[in-house]
Protein backbone atom coordinates (compact mmCIF):
# COMPACT_ATOMS: atom_id res chain seq x y z
CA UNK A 1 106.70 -71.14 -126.16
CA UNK A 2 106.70 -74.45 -124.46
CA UNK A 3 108.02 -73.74 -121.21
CA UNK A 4 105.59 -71.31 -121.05
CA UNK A 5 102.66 -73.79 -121.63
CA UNK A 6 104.02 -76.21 -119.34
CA UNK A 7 104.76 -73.25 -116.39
CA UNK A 8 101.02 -71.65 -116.63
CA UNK A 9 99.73 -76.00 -117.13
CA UNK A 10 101.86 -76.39 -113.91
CA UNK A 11 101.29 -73.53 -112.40
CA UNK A 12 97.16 -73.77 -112.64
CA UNK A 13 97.37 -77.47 -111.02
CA UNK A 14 98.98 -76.36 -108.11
CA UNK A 15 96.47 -73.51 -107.56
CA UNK A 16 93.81 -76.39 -108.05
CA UNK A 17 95.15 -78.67 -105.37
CA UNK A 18 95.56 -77.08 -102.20
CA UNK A 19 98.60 -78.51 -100.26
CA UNK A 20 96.58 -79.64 -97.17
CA UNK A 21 94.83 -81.89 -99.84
CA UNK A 22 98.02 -83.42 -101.05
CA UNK A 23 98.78 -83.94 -97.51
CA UNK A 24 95.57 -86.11 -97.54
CA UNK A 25 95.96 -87.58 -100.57
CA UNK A 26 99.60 -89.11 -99.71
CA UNK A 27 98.28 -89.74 -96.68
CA UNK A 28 95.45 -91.90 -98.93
CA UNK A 29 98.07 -93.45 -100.55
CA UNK A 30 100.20 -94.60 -97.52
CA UNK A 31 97.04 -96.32 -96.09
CA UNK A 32 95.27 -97.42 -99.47
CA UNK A 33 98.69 -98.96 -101.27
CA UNK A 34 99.30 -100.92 -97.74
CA UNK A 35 95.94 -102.94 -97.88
CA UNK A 36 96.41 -103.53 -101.70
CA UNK A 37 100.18 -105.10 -100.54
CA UNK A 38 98.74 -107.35 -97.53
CA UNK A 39 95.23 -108.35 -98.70
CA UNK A 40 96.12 -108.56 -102.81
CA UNK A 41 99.83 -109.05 -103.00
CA UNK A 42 101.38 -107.45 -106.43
CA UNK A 43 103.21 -109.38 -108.69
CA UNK A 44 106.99 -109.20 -108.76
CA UNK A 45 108.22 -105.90 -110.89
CA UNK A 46 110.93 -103.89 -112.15
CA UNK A 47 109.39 -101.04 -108.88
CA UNK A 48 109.32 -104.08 -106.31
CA UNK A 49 113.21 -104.70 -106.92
CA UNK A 50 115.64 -102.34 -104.66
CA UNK A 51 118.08 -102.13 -107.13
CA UNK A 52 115.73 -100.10 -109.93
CA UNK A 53 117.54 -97.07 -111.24
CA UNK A 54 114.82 -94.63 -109.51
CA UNK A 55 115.79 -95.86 -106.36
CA UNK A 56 119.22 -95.86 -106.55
CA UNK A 57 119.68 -92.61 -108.45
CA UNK A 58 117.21 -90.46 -107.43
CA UNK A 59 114.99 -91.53 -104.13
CA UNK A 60 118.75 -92.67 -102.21
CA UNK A 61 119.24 -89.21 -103.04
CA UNK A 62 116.04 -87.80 -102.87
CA UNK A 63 116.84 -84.80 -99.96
CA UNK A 64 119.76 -83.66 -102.37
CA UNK A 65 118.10 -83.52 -105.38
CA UNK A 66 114.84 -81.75 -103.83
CA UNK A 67 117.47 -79.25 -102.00
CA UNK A 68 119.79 -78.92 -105.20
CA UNK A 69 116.86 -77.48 -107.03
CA UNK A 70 114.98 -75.67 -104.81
CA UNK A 71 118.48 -74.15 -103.19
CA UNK A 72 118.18 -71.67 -106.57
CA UNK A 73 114.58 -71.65 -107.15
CA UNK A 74 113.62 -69.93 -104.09
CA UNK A 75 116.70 -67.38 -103.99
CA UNK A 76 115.81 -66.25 -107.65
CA UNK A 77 112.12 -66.60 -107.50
CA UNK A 78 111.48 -64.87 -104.04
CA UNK A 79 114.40 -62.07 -105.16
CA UNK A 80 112.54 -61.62 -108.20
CA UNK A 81 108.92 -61.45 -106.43
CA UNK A 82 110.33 -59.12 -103.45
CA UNK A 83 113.73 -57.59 -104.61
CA UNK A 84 115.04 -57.66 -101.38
CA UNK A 85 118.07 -59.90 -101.06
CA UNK A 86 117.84 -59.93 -97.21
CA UNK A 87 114.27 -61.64 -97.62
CA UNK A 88 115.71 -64.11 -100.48
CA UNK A 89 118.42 -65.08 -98.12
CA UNK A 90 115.96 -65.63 -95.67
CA UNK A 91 113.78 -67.66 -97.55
CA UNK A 92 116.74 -70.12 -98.41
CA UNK A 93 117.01 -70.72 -94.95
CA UNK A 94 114.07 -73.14 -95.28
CA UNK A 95 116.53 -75.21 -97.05
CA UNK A 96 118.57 -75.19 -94.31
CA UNK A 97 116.05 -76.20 -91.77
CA UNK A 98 114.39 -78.89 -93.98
CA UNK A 99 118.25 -80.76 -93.56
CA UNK A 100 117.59 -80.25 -89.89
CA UNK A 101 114.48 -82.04 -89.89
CA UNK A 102 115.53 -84.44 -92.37
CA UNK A 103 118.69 -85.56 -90.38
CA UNK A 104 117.11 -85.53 -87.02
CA UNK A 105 114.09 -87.75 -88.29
CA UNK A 106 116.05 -90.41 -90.12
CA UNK A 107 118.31 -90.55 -86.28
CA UNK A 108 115.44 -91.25 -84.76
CA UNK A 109 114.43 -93.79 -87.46
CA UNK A 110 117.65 -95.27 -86.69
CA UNK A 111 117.90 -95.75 -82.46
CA UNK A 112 114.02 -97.22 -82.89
CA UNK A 113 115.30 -99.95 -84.95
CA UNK A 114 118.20 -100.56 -83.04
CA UNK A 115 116.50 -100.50 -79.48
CA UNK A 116 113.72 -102.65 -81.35
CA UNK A 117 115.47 -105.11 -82.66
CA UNK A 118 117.49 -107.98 -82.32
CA UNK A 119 120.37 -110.39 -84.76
CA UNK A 120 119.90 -112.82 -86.51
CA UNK A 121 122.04 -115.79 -88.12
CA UNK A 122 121.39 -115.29 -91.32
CA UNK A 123 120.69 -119.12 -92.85
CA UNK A 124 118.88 -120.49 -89.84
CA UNK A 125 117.69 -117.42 -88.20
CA UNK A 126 118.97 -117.99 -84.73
CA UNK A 127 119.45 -115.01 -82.02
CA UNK A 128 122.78 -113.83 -81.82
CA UNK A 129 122.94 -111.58 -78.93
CA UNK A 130 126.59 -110.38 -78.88
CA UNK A 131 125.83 -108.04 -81.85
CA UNK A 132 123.68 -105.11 -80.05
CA UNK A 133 122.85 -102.80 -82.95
CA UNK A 134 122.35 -102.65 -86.48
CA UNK A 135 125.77 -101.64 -87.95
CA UNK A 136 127.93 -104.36 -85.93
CA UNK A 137 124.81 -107.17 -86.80
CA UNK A 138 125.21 -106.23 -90.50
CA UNK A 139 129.20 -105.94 -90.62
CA UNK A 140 129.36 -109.30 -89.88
CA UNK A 141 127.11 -110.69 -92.68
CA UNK A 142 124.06 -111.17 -90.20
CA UNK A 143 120.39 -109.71 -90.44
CA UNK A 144 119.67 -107.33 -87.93
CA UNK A 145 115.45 -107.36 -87.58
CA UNK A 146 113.92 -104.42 -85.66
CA UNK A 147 110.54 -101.79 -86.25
CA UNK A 148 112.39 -100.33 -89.54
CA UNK A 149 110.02 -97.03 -90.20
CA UNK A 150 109.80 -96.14 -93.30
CA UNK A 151 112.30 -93.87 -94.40
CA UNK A 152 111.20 -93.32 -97.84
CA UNK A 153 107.41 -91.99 -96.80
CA UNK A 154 108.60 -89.89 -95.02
CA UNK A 155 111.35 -88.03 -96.76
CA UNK A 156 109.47 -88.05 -100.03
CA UNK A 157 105.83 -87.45 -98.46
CA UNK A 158 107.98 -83.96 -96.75
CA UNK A 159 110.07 -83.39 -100.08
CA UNK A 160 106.51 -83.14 -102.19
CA UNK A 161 104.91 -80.49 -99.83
CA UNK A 162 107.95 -78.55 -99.28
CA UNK A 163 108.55 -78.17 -103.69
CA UNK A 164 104.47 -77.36 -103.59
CA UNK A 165 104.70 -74.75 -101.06
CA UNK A 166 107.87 -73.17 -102.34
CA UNK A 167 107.11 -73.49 -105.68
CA UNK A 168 103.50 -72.05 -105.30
CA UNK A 169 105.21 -68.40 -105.34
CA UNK A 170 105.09 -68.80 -109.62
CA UNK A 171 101.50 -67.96 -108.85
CA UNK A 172 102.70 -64.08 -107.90
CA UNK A 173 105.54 -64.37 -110.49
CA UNK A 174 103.31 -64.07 -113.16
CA UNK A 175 102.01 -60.38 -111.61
CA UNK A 176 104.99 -59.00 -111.42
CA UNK A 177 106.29 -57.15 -114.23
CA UNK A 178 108.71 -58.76 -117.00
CA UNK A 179 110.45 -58.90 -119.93
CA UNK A 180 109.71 -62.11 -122.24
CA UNK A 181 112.28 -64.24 -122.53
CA UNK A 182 114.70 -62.45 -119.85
CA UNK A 183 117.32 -64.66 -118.86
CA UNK A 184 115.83 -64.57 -115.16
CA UNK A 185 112.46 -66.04 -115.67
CA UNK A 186 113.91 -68.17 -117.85
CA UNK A 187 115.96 -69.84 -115.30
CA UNK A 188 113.04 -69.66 -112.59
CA UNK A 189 110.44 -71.49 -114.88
CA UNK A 190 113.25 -74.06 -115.84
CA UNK A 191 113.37 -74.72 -112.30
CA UNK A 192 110.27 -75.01 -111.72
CA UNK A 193 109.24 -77.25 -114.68
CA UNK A 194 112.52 -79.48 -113.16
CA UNK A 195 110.74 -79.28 -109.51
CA UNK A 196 107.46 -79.98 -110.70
CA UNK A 197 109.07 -83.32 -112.78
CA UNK A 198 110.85 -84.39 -109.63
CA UNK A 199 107.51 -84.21 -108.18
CA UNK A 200 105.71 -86.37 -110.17
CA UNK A 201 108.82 -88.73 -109.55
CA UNK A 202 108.46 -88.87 -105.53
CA UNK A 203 105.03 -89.28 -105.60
CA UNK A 204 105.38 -92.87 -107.90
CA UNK A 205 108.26 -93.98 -105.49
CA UNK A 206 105.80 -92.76 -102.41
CA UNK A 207 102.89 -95.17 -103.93
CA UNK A 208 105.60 -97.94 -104.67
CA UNK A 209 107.07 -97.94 -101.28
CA UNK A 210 103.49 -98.00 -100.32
CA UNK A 211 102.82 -100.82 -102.58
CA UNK A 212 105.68 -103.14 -102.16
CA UNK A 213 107.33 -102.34 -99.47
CA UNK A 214 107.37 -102.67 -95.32
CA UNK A 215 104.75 -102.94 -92.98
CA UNK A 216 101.41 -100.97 -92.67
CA UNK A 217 102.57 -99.52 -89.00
CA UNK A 218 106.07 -98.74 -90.27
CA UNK A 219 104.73 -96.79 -93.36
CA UNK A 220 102.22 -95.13 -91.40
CA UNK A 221 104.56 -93.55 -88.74
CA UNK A 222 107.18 -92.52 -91.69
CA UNK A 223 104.39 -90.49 -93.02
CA UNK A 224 102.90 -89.34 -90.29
CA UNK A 225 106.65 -87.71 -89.54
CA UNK A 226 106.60 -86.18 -93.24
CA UNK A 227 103.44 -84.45 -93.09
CA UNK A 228 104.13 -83.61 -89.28
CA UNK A 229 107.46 -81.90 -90.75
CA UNK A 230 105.31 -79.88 -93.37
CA UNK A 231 102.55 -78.50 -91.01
CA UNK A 232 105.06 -77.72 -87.89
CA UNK A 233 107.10 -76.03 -90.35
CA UNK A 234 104.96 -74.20 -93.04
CA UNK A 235 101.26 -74.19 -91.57
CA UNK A 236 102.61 -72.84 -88.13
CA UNK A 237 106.29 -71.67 -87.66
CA UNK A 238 106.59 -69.96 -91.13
CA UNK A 239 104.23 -67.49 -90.05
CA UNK A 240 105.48 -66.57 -87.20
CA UNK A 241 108.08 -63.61 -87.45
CA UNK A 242 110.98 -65.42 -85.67
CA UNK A 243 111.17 -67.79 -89.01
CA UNK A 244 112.27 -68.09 -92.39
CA UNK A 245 109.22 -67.30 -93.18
CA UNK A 246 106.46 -67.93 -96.31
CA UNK A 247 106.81 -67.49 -100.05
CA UNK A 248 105.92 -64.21 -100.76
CA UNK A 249 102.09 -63.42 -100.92
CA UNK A 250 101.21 -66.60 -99.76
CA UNK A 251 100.74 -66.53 -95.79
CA UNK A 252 97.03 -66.09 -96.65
CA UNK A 253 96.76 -68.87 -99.47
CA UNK A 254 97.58 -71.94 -97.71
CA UNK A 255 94.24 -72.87 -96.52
């Protein structure tokens, strides 16, 4: 069956790339796609423009579609892995704290750039100093220039090692006991086919924000925050008992 060659396909990649190397490997990216933009600039392309459906569909909503899916991934997988619907419930909570992180990073993002920056006329770039943040610069037509950290590397850098260490529990799945075809798995390796696609998908926008888009120091510090997010959360809190806790099986497999 095909989703079964594409699950165990999936499924053995994951086991081959520990997540601490992905970590290093975005990381690798951030730095290596920055030099490539300031020493070799790229050519103009349908990835450099803001408008490209990727961006607007999917990476503007990148926190919602990563949540979306793994919201029912990791009720159904870790229920199905466990049975205990206590521990499923309080698995999802990840989910929940992810949204935490997610909204309390991007604030931050936000008062840096306004306490950063200053407005600007937007034709012949003169100071306008009755405009004192961001949203009142830009209501009135004018550019508002301030240290803009890079949202993008770090919400997708954080999305793509939260679906690797949630979706890592397939790797116990496939012990447990199961019916072919059973409408169950079914659902659980369509999700994590889906996961595994979106994937793939952050990790191109992550190397084409790298690639065309703001400054080393502002990339940098946006990924720095996304793999910060990941290790606080899943390398240290996770296994503590006052958390939501680790996929199941895997509070030994992370190294």
């Amino acid at each position: 069956m095909a989703l079964d060659g594409a699950v165990r396909s999936m499924a053995a990649l994951q086991q081959a790339w520990p997540r601490r190397h992905l970590a290093l490997l975005l990381a690798a990216i951030t730095l290596g796609g920055s030099v490539l933009k300031d020493a070799l600039p790229l050519a103009e392309s349908y990835f450099s423009n803001r408008r490209n459906a990727l961006n607007v569909y999917f990476v503007k909503f990148s926190w919602g579609w990563t949540v979306g899916l793994l919201l029912p991934f990791i009720f159904t997988s870790n229920y199905f892995v466990q049975r205990d619907v206590l521990f499923a419930a309080r698995r999802i909570a990840s989910c929940a704290v992810g949204t935490v992180v997610w909204f309390l990073s991007t604030r931050i993002f936000h008062i840096v750039e306004n306490f950063t920056g200053e407005c600007f006329e937007s034709l012949n770039m003169t100071v306008l100093n009755e405009f004192e943040n961001k949203q009142a610069c830009r209501k009135q037509g004018h550019l508002w220039v301030g240290f803009d950290i890079s949202g993008h590397s770090f919400l997708l850098s954080y999305c793509v090692l939260m679906i690797m260490e949630e979706t890592a529990v397939m790797n116990e799945l496939h012990k447990v006991e199961q019916k072919p075809g059973k409408a169950t798995t079914v659902i659980i390796k369509t999700l994590f086919v889906a996961l595994n696609t979106l994937t793939l998908l952050w990790i191109w926008m992550f190397f084409c924000t790298a690639i065309y888009f703001h400054d080393l120091p502002q990339k940098i510090i946006g990924t720095i925050f996304g793999i910060s997010a990941w290790y606080l959360t899943y390398q240290f809190w996770y296994k503590k008992s006052f958390s939501p806790g680790l996929p199941p099986e895997l509070g030994n497999k992370n190294e």
